[in-house]
N, C-alpha and C. Protein backbone atom coordinates (compact mmCIF):
# COMPACT_ATOMS: atom_id res chain seq x y z
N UNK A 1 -26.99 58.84 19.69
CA UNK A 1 -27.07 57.46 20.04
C UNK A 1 -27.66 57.33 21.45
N UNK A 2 -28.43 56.79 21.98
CA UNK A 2 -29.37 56.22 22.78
C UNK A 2 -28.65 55.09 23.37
N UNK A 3 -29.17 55.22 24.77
CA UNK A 3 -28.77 53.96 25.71
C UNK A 3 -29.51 52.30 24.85
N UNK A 4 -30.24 52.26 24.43
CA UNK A 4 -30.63 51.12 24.41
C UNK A 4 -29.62 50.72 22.73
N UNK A 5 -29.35 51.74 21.69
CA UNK A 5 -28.11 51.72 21.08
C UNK A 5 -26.67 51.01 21.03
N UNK A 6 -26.44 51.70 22.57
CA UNK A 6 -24.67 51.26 22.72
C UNK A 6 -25.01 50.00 23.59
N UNK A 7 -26.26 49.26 24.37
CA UNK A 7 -26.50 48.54 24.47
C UNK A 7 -26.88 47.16 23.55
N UNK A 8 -27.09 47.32 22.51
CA UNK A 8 -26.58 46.39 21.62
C UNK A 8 -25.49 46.10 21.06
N UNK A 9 -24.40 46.87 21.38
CA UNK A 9 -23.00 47.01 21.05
C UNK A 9 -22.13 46.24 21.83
N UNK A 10 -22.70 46.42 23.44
CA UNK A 10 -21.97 46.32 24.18
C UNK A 10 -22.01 45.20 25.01
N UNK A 11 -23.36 44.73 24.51
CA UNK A 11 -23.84 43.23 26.01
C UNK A 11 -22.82 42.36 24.88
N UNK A 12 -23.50 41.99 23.39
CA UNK A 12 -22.66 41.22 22.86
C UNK A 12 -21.05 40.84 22.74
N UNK A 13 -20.25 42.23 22.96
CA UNK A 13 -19.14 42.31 23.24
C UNK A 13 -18.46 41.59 24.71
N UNK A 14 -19.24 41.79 25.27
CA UNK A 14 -19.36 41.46 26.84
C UNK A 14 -19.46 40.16 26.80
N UNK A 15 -20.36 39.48 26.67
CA UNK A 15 -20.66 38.12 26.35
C UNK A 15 -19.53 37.27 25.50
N UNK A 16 -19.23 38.03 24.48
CA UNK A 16 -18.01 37.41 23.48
C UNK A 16 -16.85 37.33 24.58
N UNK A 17 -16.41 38.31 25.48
CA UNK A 17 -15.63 38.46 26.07
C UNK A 17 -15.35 37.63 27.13
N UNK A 18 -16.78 37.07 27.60
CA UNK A 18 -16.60 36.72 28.98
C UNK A 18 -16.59 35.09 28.46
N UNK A 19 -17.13 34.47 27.57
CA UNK A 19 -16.85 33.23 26.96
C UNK A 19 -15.23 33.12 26.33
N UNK A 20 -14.55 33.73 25.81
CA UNK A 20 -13.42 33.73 25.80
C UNK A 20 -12.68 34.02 26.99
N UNK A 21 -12.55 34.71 28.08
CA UNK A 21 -12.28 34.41 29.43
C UNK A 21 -12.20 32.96 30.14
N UNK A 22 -13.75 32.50 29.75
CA UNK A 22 -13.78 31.16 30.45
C UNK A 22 -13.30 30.33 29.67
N UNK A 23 -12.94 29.94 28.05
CA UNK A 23 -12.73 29.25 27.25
C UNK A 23 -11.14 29.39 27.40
N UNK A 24 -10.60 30.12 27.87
CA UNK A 24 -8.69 30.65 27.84
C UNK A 24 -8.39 29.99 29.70
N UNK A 25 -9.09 30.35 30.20
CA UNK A 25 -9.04 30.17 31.73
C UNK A 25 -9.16 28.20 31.97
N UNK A 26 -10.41 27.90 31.18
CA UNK A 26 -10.50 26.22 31.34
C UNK A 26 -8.93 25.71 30.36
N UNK A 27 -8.86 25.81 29.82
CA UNK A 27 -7.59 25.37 28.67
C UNK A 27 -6.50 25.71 29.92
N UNK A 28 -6.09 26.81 30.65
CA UNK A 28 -5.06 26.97 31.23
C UNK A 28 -4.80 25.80 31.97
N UNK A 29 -5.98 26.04 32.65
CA UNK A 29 -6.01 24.92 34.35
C UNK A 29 -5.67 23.26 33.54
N UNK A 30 -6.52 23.03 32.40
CA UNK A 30 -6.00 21.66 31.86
C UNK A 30 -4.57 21.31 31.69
N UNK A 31 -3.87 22.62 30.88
CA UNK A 31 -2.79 22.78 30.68
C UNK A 31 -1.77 22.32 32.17
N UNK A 32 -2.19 23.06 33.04
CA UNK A 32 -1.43 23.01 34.26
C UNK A 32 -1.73 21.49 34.44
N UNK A 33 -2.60 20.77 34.46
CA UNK A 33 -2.51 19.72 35.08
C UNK A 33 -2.47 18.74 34.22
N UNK A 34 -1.81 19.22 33.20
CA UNK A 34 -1.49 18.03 32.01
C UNK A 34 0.11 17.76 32.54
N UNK A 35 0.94 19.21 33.12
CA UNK A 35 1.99 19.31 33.38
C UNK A 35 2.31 18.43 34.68
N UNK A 36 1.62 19.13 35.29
CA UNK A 36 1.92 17.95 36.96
C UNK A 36 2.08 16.70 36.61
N UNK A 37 0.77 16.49 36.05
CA UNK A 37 0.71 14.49 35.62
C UNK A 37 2.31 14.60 35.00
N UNK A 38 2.31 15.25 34.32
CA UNK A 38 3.82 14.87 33.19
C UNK A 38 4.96 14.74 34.29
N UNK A 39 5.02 15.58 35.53
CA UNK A 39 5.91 16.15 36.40
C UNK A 39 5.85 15.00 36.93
N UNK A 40 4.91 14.48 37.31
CA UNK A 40 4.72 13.37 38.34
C UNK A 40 5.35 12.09 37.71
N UNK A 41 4.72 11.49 36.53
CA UNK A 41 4.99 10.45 35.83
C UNK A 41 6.46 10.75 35.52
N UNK A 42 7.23 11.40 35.00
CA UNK A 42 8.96 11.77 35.44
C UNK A 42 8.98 11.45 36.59
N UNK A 43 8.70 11.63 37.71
CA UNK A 43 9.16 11.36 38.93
C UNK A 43 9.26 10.00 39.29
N UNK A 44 8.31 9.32 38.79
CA UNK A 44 7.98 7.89 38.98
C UNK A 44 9.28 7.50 38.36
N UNK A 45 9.70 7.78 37.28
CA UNK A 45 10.24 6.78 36.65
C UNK A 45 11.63 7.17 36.98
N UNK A 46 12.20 8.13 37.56
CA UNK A 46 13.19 8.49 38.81
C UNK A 46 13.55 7.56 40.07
N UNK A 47 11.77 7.77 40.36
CA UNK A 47 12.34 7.60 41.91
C UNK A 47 11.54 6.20 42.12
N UNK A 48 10.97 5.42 41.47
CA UNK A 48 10.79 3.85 41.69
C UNK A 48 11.97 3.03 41.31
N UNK A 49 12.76 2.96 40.44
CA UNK A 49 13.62 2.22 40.53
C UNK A 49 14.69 2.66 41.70
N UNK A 50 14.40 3.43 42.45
CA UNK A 50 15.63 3.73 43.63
C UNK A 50 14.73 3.23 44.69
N UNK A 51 13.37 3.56 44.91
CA UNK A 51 12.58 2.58 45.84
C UNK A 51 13.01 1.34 45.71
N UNK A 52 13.45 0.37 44.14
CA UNK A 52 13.52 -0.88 44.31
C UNK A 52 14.60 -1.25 44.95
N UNK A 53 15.63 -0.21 44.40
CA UNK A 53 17.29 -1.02 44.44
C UNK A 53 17.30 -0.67 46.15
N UNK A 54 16.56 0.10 47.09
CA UNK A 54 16.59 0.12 48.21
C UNK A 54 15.76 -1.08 48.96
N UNK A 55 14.81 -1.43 48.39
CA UNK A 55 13.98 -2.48 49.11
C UNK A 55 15.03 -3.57 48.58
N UNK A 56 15.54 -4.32 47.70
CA UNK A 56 16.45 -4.88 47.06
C UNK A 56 17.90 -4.80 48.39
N UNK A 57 18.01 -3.41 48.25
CA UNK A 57 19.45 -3.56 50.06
C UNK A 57 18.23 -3.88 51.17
N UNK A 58 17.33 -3.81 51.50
CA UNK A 58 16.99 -4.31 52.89
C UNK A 58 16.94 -5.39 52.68
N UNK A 59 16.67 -6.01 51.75
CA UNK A 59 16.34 -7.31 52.04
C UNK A 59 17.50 -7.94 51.72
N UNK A 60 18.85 -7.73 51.58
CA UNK A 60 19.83 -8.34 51.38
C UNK A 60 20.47 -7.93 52.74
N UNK A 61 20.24 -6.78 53.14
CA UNK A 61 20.72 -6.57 54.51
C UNK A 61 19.88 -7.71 56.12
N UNK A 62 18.69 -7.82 55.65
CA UNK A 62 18.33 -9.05 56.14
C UNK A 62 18.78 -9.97 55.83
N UNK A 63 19.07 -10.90 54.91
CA UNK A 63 19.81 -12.15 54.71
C UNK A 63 21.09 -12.16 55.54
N UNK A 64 21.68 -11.11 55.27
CA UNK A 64 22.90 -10.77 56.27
C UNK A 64 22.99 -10.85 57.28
N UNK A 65 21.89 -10.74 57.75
CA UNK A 65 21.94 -10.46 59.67
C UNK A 65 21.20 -11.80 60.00
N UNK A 66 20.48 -13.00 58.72
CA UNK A 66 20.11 -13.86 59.35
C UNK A 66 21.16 -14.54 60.11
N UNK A 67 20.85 -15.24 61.06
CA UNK A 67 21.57 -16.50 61.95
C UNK A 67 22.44 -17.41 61.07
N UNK A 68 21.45 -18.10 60.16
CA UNK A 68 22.45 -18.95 59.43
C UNK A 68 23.45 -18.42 58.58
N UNK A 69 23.31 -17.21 58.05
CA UNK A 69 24.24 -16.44 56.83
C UNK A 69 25.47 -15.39 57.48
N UNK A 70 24.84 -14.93 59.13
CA UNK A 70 25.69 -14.24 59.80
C UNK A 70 26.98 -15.03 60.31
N UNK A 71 26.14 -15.80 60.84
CA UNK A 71 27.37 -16.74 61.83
C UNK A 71 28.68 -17.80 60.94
N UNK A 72 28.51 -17.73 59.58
CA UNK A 72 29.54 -18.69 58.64
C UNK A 72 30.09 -17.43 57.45
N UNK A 73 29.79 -16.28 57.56
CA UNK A 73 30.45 -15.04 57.28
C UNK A 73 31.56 -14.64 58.39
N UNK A 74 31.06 -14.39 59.32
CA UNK A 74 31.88 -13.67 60.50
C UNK A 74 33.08 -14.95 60.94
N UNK A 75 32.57 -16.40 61.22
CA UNK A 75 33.01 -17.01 61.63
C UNK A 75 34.32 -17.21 61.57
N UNK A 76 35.23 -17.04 62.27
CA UNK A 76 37.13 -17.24 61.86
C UNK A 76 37.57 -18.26 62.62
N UNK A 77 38.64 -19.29 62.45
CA UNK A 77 39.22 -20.01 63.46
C UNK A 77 40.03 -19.52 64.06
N UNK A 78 39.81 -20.45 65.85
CA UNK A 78 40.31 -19.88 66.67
C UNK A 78 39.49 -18.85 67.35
N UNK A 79 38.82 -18.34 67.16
CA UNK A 79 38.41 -17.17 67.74
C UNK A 79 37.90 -17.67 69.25
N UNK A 80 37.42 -16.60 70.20
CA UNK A 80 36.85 -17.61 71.56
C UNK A 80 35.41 -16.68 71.30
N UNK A 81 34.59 -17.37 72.20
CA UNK A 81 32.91 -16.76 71.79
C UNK A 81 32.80 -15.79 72.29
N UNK A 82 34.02 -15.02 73.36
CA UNK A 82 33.88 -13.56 73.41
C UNK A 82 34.20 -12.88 72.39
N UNK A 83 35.34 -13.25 71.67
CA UNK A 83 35.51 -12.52 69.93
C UNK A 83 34.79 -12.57 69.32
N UNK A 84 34.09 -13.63 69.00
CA UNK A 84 32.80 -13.84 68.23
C UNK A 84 31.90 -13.15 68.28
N UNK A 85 31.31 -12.93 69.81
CA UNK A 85 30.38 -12.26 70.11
C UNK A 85 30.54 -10.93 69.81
N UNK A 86 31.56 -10.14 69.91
CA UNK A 86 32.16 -8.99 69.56
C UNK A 86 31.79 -8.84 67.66
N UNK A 87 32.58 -9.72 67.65
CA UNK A 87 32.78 -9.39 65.65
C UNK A 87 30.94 -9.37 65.48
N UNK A 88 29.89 -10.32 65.77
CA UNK A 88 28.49 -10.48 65.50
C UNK A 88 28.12 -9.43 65.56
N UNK A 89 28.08 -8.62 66.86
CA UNK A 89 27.54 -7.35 67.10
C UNK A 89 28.13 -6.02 66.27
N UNK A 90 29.13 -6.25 66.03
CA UNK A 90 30.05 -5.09 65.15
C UNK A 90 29.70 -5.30 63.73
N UNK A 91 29.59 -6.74 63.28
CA UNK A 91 28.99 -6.70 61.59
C UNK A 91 27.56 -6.62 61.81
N UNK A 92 26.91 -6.81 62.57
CA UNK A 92 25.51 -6.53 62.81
C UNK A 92 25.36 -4.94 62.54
N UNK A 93 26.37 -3.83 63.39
CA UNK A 93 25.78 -2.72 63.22
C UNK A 93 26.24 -1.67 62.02
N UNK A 94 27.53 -2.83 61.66
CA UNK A 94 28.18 -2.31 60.61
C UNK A 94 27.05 -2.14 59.41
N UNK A 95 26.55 -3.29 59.08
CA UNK A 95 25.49 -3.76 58.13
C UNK A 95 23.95 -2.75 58.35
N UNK A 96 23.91 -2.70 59.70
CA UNK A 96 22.58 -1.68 59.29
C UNK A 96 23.05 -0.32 59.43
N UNK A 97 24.46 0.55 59.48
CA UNK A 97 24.43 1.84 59.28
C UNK A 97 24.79 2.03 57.82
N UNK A 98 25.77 0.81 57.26
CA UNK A 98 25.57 0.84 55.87
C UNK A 98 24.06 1.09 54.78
N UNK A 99 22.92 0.47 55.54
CA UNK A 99 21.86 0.47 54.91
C UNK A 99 20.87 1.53 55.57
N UNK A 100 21.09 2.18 56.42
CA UNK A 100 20.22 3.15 57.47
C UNK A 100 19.68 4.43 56.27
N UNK A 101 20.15 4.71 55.83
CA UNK A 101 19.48 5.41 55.05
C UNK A 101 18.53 5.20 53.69
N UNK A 102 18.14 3.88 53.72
CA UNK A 102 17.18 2.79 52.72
C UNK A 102 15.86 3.41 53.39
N UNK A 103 15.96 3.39 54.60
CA UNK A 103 14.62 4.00 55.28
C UNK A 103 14.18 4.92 54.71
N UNK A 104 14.55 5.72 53.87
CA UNK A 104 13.73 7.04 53.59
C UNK A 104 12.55 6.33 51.99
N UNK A 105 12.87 5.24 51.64
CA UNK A 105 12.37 5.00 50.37
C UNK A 105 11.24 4.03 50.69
N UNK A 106 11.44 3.63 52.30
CA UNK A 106 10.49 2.70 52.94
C UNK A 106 9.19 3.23 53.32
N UNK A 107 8.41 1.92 53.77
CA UNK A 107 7.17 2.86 54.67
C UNK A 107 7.61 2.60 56.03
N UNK A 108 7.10 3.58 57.06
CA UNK A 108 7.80 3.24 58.37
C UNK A 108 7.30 1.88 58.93
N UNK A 109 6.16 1.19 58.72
CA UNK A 109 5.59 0.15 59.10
C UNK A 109 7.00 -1.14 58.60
N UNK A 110 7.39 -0.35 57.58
CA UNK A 110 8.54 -2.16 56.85
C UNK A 110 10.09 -1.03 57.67
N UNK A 111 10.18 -0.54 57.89
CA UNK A 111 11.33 0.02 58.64
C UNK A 111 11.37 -0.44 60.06
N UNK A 112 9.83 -0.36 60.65
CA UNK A 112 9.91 -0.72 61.85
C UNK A 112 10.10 -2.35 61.72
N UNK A 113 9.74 -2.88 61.16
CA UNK A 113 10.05 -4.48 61.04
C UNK A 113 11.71 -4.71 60.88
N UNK A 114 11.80 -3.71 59.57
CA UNK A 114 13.14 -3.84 59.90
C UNK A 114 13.91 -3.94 61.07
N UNK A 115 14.06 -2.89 61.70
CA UNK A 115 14.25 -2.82 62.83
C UNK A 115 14.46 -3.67 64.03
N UNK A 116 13.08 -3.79 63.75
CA UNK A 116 12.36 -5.15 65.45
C UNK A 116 13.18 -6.39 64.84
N UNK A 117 13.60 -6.76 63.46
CA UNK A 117 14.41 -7.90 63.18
C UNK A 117 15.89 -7.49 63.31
N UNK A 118 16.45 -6.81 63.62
CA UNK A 118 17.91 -5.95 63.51
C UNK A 118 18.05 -6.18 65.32
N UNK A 119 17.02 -5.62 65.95
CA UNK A 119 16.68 -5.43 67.44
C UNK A 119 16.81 -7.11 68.16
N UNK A 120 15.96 -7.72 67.39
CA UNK A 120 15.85 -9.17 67.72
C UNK A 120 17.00 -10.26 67.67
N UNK A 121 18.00 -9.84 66.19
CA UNK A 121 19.22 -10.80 66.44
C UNK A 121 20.15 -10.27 67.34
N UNK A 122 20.50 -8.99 67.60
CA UNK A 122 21.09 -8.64 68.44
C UNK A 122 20.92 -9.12 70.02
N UNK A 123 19.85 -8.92 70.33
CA UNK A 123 19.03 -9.64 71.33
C UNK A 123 19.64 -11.01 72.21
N UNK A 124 19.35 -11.97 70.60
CA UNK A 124 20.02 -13.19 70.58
C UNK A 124 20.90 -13.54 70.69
N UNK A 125 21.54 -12.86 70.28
CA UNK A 125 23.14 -13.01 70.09
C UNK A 125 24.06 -12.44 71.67
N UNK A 126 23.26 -11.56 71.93
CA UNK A 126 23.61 -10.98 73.57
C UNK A 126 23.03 -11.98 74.25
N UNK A 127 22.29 -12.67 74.26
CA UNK A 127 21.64 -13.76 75.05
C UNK A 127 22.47 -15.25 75.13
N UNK A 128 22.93 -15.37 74.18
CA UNK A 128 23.26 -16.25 73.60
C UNK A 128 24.96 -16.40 74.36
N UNK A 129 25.57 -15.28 73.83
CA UNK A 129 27.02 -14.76 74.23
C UNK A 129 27.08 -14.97 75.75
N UNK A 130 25.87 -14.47 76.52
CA UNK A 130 25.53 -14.27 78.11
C UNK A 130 25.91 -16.18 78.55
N UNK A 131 25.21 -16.82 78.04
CA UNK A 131 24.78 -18.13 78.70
C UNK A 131 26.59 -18.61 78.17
N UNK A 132 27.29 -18.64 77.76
CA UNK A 132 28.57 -19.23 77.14
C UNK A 132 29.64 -18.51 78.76
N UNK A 133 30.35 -20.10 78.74
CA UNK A 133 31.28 -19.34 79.69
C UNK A 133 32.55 -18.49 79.06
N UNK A 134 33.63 -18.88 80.26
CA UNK A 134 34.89 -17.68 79.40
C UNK A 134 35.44 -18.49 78.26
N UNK A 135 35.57 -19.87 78.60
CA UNK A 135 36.49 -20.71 78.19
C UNK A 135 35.67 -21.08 76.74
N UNK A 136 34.55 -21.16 76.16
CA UNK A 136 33.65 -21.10 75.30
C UNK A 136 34.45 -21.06 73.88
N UNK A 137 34.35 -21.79 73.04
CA UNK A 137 34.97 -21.39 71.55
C UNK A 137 33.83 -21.16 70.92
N UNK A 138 34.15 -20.24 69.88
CA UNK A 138 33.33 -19.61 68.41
C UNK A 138 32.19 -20.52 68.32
N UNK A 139 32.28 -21.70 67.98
CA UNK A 139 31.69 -22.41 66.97
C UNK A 139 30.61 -22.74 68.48
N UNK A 140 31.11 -22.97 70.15
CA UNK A 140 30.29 -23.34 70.53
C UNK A 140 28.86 -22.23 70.25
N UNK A 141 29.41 -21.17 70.80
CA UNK A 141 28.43 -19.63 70.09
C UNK A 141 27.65 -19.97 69.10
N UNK A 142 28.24 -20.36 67.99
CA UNK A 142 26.82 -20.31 66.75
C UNK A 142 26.56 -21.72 66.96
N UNK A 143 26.68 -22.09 67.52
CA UNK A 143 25.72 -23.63 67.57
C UNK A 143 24.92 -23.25 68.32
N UNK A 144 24.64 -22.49 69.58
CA UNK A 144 23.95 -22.22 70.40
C UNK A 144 22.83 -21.11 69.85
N UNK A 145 23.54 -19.96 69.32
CA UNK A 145 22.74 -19.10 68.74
C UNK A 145 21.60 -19.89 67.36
N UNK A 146 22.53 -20.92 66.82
CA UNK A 146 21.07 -21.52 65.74
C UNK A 146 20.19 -22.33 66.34
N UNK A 147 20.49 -23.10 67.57
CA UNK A 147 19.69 -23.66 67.91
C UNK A 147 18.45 -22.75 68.52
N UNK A 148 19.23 -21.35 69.18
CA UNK A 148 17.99 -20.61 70.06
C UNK A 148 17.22 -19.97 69.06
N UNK A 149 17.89 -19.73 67.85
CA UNK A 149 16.89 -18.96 66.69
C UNK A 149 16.06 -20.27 66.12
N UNK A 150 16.27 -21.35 65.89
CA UNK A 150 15.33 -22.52 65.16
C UNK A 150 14.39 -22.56 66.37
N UNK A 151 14.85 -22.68 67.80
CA UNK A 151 13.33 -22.95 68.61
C UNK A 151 12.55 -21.48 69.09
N UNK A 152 12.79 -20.70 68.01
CA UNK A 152 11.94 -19.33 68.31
C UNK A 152 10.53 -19.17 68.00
N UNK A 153 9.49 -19.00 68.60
CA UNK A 153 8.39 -19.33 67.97
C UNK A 153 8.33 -18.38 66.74
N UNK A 154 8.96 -17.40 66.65
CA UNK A 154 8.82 -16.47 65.13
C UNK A 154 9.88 -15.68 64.76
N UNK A 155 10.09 -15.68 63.44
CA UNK A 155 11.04 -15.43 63.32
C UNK A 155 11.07 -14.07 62.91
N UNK A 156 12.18 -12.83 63.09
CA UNK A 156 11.39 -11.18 63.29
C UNK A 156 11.88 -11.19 61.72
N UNK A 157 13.29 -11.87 61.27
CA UNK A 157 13.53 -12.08 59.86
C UNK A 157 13.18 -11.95 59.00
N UNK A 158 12.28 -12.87 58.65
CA UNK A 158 10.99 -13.64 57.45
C UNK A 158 9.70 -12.35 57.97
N UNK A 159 9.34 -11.87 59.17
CA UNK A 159 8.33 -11.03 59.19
C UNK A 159 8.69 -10.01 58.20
N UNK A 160 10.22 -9.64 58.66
CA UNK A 160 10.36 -8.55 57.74
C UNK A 160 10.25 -8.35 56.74
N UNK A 161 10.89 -9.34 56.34
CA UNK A 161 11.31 -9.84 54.64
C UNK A 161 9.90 -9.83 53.68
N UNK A 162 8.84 -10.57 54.21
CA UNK A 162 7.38 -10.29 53.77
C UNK A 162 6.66 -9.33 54.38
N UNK A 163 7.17 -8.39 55.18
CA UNK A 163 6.07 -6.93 54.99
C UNK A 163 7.00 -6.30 53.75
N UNK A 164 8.36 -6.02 54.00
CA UNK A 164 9.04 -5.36 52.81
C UNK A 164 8.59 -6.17 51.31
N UNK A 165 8.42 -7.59 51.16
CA UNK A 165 8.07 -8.28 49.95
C UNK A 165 6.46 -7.17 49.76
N UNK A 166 5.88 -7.42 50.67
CA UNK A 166 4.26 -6.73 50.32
C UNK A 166 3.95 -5.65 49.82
N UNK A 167 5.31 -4.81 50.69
CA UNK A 167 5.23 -3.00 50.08
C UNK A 167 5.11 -3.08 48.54
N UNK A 168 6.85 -3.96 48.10
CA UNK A 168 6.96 -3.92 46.82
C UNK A 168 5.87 -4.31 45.85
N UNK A 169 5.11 -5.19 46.50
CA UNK A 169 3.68 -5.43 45.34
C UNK A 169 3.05 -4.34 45.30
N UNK A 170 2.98 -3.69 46.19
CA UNK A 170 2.11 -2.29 46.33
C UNK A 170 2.54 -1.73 45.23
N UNK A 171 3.27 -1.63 44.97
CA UNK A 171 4.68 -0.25 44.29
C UNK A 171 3.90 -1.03 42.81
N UNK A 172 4.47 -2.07 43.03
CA UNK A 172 4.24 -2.60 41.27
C UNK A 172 2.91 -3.07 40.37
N UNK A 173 1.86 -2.86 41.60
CA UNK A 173 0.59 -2.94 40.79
C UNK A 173 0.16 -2.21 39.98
């Protein structure tokens, strides 16, 4: 047998071989990434409804800390606007360490809003508490605090509330 012999034997074999290589090798890689997608699309359907029920607590944790919804929650009779001021700031921080870990399902842009609105009633409410003398009752406190939040030129609240509203459209398109 002669080289040019086992050369007809052998290119064809070769050729058969190396098309089945590439024909086993393309099928794999599809395979693999038929799986991811599959991996992924499981994941979605995991971990978006926990994105919601978390955007769902911030934004109930905002309603909470608004002015009008804070101050007739907390509110007790009798109290003097140094108690008041006390209990505001204590359900204020009570309310966002309860929800502090919602942040991880957020984008930091609606966290930081969060935030700057968490940052902002507190603010107010220290501002607010400041201008009240000793003798001051409760109710004078939240009369003062709604009036200084209604003449605010913006409210950090409602910012929040619609960047977090916006994310969620993101999510659900």
């Amino acid at each position: 047998m002669d080289f040019s012999e086992l050369i007809k034997y052998i290119l064809p074999a070769l050729i058969v071989l190396a098309c089945a290589y590439l024909t086993i090798r393309q099928f794999l890689t599809r395979e693999e990434q038929k799986q991811r997608l599959e991996l992924a699309m499981g994941n979605q359907k995991i971990i978006t409804p926990l994105r919601l029920a978390a955007f769902e607590r911030i934004i109930l944790f905002l309603e909470r800390i608004n002015p009008g919804n804070l101050l007739v929650r907390v509110q007790s009779p009798g109290l003097t606007a140094k108690d008041f001021h006390r209990a505001l700031i204590s359900t204020i921080r009570a309310e966002y360490e309860h929800n502090m870990s919602q942040q991880i399902y957020i984008s930091d842009e609606s966290w930081e809003a969060v935030l700057t609105a968490k940052e902002s009633i507190l603010e107010l409410v220290n501002i607010s508490a400041q201008r009240m003398s000793a003798e001051s009752k409760a109710i004078e406190l939240s009369t003062y605090i709604l009036q200084m939040f209604a003449q605010a030129d913006d409210n950090p609240i409602k910012d929040a509330i619609e960047k977090v509203k916006a994310e969620i459209a993101e999510i659900l398109k």
